[in-house]
Protein backbone atom coordinates (compact mmCIF):
# COMPACT_ATOMS: atom_id res chain seq x y z
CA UNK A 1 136.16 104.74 97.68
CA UNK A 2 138.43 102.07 97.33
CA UNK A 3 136.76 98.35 97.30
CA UNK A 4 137.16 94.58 98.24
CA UNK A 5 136.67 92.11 95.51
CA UNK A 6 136.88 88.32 95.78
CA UNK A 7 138.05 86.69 92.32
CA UNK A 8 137.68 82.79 92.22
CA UNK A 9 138.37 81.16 89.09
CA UNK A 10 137.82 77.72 87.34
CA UNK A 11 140.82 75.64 88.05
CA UNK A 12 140.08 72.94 85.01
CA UNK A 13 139.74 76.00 82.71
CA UNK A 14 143.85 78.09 82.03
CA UNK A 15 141.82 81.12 80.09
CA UNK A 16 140.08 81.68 83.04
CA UNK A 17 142.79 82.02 85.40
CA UNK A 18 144.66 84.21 82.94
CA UNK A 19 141.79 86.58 83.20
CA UNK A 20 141.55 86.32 86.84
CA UNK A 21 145.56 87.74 86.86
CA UNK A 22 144.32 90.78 84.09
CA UNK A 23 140.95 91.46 86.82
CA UNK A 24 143.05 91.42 89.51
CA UNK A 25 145.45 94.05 87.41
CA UNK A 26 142.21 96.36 86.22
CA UNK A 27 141.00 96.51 89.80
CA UNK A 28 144.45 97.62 90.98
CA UNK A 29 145.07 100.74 87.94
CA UNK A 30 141.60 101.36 89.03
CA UNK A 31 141.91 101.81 93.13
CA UNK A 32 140.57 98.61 94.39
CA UNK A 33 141.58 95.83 96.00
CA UNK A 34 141.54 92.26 94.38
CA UNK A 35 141.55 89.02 96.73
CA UNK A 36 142.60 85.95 95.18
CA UNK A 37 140.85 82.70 96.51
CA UNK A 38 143.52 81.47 98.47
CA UNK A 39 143.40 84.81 100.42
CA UNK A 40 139.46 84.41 100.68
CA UNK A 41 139.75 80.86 102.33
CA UNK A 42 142.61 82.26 104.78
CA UNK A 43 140.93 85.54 105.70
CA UNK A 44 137.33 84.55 104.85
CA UNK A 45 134.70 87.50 103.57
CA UNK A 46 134.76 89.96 106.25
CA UNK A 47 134.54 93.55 104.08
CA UNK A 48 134.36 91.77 100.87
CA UNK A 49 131.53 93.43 98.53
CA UNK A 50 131.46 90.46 95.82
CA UNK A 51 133.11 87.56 94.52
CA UNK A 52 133.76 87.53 90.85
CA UNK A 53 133.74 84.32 89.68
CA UNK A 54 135.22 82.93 86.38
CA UNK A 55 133.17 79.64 85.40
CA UNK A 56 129.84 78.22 84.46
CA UNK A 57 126.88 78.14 86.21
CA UNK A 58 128.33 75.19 88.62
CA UNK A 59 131.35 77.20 89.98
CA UNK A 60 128.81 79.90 90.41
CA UNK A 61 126.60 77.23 92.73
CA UNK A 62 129.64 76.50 94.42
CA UNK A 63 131.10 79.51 95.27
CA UNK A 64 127.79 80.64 97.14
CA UNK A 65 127.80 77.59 99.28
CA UNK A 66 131.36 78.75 100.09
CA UNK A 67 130.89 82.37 100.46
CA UNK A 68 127.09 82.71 100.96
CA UNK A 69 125.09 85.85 101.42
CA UNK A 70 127.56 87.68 98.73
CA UNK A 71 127.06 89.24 96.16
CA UNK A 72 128.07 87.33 92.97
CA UNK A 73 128.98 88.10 89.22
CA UNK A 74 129.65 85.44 86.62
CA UNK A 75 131.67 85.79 84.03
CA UNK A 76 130.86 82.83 81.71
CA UNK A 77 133.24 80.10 80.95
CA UNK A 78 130.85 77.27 80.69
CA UNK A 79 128.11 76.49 78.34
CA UNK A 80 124.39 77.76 79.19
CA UNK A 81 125.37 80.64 81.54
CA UNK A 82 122.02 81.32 82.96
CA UNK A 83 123.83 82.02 86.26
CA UNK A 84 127.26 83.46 84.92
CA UNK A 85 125.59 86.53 82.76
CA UNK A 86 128.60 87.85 81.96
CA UNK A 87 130.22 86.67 78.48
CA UNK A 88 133.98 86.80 78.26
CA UNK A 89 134.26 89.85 75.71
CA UNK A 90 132.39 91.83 78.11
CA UNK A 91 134.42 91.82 81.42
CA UNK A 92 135.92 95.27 81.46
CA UNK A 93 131.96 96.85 80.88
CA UNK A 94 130.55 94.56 83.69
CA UNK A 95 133.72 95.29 86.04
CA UNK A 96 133.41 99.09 85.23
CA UNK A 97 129.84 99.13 86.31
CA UNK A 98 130.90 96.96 89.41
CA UNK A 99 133.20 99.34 91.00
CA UNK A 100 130.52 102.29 89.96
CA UNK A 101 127.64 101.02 91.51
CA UNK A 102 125.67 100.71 88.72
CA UNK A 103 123.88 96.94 88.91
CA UNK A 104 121.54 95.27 90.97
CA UNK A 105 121.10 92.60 93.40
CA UNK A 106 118.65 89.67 92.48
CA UNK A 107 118.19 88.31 95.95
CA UNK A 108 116.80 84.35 95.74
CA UNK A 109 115.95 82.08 98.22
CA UNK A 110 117.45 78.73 98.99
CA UNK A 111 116.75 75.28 100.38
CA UNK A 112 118.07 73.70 103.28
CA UNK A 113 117.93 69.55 103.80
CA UNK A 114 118.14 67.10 106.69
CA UNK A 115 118.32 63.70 107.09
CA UNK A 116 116.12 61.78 109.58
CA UNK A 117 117.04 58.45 110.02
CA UNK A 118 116.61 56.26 113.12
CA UNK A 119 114.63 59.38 115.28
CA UNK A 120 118.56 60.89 114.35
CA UNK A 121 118.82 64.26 112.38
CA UNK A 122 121.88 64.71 110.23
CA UNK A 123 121.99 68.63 108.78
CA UNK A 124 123.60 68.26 104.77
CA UNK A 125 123.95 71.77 104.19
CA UNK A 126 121.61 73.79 101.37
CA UNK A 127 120.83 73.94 98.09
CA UNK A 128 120.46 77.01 95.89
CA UNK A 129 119.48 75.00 93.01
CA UNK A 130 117.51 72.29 93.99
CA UNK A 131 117.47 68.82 96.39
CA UNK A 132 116.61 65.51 95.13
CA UNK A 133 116.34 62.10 95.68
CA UNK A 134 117.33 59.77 92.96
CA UNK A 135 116.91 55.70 92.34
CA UNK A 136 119.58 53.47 90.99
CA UNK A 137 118.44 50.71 88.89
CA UNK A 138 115.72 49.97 90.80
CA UNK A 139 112.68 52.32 91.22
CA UNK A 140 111.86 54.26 94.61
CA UNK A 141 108.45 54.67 96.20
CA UNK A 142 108.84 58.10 97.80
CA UNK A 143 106.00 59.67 99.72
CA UNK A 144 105.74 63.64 100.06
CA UNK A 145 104.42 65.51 102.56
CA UNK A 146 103.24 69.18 102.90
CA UNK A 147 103.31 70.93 106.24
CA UNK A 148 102.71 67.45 107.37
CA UNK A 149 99.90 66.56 105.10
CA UNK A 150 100.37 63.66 103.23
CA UNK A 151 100.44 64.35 99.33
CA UNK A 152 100.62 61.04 97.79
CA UNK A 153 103.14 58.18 96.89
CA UNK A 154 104.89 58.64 93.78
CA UNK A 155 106.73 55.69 92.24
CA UNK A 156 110.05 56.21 89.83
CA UNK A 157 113.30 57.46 89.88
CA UNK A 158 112.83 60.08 92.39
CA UNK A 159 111.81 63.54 93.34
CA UNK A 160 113.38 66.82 92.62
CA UNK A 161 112.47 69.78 94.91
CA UNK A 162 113.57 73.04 93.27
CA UNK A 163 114.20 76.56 93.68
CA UNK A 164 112.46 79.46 91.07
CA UNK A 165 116.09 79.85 90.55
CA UNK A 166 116.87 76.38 89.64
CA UNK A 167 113.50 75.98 88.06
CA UNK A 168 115.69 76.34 84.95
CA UNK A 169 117.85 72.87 85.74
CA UNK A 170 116.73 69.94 86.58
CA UNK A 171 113.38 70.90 87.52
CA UNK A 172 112.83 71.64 84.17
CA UNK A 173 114.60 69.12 81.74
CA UNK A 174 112.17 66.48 84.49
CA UNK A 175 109.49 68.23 82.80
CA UNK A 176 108.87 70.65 86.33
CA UNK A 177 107.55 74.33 85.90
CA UNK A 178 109.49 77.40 85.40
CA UNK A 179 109.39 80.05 87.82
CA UNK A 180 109.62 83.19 86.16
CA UNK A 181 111.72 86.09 88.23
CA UNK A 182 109.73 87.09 91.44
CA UNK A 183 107.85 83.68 92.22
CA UNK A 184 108.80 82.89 95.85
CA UNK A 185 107.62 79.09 95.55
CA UNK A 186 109.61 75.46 95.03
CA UNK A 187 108.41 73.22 92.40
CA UNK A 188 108.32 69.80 93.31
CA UNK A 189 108.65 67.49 90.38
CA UNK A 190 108.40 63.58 90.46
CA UNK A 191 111.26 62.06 88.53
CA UNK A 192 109.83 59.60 85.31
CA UNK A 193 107.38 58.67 87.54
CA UNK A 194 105.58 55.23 86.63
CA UNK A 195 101.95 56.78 86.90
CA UNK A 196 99.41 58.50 84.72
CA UNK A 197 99.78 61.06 87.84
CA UNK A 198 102.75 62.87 87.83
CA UNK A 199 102.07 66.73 87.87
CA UNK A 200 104.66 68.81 89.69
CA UNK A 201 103.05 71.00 92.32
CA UNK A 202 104.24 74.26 93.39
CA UNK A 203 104.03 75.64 97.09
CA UNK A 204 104.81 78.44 98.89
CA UNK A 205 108.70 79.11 100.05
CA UNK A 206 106.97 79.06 103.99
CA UNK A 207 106.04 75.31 104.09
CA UNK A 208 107.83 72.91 105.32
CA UNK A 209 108.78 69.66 102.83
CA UNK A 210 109.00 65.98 103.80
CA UNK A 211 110.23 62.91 101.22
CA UNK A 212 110.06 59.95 102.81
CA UNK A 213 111.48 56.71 100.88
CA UNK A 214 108.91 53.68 101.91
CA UNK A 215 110.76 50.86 100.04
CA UNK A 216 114.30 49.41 100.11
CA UNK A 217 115.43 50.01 96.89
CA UNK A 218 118.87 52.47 97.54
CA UNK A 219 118.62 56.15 96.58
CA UNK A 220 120.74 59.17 96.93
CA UNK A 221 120.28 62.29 98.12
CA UNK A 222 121.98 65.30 96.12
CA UNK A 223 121.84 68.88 96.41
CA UNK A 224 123.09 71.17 93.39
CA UNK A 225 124.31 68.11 91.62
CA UNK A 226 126.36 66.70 94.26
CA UNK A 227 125.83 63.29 96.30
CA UNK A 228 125.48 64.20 100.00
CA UNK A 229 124.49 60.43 101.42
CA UNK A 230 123.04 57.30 100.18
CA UNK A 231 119.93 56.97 101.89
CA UNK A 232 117.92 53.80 102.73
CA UNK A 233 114.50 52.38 103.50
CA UNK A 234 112.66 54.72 106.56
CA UNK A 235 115.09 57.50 105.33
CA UNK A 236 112.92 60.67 105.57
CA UNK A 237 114.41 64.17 104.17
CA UNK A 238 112.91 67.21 105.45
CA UNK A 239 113.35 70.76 102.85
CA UNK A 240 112.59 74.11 104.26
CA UNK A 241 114.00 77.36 102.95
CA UNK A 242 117.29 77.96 103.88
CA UNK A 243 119.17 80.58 106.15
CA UNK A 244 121.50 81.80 103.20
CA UNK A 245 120.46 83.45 100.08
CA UNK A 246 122.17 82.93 96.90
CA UNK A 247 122.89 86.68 95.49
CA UNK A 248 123.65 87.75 91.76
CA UNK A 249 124.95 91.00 90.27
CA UNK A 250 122.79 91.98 87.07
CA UNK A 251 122.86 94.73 85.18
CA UNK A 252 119.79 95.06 83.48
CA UNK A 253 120.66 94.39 80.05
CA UNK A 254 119.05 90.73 79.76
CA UNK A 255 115.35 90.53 81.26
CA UNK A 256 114.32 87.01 82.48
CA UNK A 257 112.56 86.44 79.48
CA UNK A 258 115.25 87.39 76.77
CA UNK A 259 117.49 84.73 78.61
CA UNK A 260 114.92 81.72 78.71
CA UNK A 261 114.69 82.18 75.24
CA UNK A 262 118.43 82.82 74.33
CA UNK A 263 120.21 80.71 76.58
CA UNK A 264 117.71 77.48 75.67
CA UNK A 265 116.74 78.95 71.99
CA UNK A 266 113.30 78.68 73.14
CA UNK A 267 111.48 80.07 70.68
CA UNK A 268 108.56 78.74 68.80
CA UNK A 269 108.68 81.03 65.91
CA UNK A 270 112.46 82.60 65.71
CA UNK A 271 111.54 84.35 62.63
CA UNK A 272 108.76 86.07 63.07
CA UNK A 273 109.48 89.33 65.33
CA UNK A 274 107.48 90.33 67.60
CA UNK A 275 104.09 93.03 67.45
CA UNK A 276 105.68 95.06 70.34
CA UNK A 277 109.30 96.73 70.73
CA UNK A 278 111.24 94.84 73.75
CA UNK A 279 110.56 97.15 76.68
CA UNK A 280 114.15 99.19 77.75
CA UNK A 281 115.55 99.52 81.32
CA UNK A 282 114.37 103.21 81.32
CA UNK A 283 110.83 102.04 80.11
């Protein structure tokens, strides 16, 4: 059965868009039908059964806010790859077991963010990485609240509220948690926070998030690295789990695990092997 296949490709990057032409080629020969990204924005998704996307892990963010709820493999251009699994070299295997069927979906929630400010809400789209709120110079005093409890009042250079699947970004170089594959939580993480208390928290994916920003120091609110407003004193940004999900095409090979300690050469002892044999797809 022939098939529709979105291919979006780094513009900053010319080996990438060369590949994009010999995809677009392969998926001919082989029966299917490529769709280039200008033909995506004029037709939009309709029948499309994923986007291929040639980048890093940021084009990967941005093409789900673009063309959310669709499936989505990565072929890796950038430099950690934790979204974009696929490495250059092994294109024709991963678009071979594309067109066959054989991969899986990992389904993740998001995060969705509004802005209340004078008894006004202002929707600034969702996240699939993580919102925060971040200080200039000058530190913030932002106060978080949990299904409307009050939390506490956490002084610094802001507060990052992350996905499990961006657990691995900024959540974690702020010294956050990782969620390992499965938890449906968000980590919420004070930013160099000027107090003895700082741990991040984790809740549940069903509460509802408030930050409110007390003093009037400016901050800025940014989802998946990008500025969305400058916010001010009174400013109060309210997280819930999005609408969308952000969805990526695996294929078994690399387990959660192997790619925490590949992609971030996390490992405490890389020389000693390990008692047990790594545990196969079939076992």
């Amino acid at each position: 059965m022939s098939k529709r296949y979105g291919i979006v490709a780094a513009l900053s990057k010319t080996e990438a868009k060369l590949l994009a032409e010999e995809i677009g080629a392969w998926l001919r020969k082989h029966g299917h039908e490529p769709v280039t990204e200008t033909e995506l924005s004029a037709t939009g998704i309709a029948g499309i059964d994923a986007v291929i996307v040639l980048g890093g892990d940021g084009l990967m963010m941005r093409s789900a806010n673009v063309y959310p709820d669709v499936p989505l493999l990565g072929i890796n251009f950038g430099k950690v790859g934790f979204l974009a699994l696929v490495e250059q070299q092994d294109w024709v295997n991963a678009l071979r077991m594309l067109v066959e069927g054989q991969f899986t979906v990992e389904t993740s929630s998001t995060l969705e963010a509004n802005l209340v400010r004078d008894r006004k809400t202002h929707a600034q789209g969702w996240a699939i990485n993580d919102v925060v709120i971040r200080g200039g110079n000058r530190m913030l005093d932002v106060e978080v609240y949990v299904d409307s409890h009050f939390v506490n009042t956490y002084p610094g250079d802001g507060m990052i509220v992350s996905t499990a699947r961006g657990s691995t970004a900024y959540c974690m170089a702020a010294g956050g948690p990782i969620l390992t594959a499965g938890v449906r939580g968000y980590a919420i993480v004070p930013i160099s926070c000027h107090s003895p208390i700082r741990t991040p928290m984790v809740v549940s994916e069903d509460v509802s998030i408030e930050l409110v920003l007390t003093n009037d120091h400016e901050g800025s609110l940014i989802l998946d690295g990008r500025t969305r407003v400058d916010l001010r004193q009174g400013d109060v940004v309210q997280i819930k789990r999005g609408v969308h999900t952000f969805q990526l095409v695996t294929f078994g090979t690399t387990n959660f695990y192997d790619a925490i300690r590949e992609k971030f050469n996390f490992q405490i002892r890389p020389d000693v092997p390990p008692t047990r044999q790594p545990v196969t797809s079939e076992g």
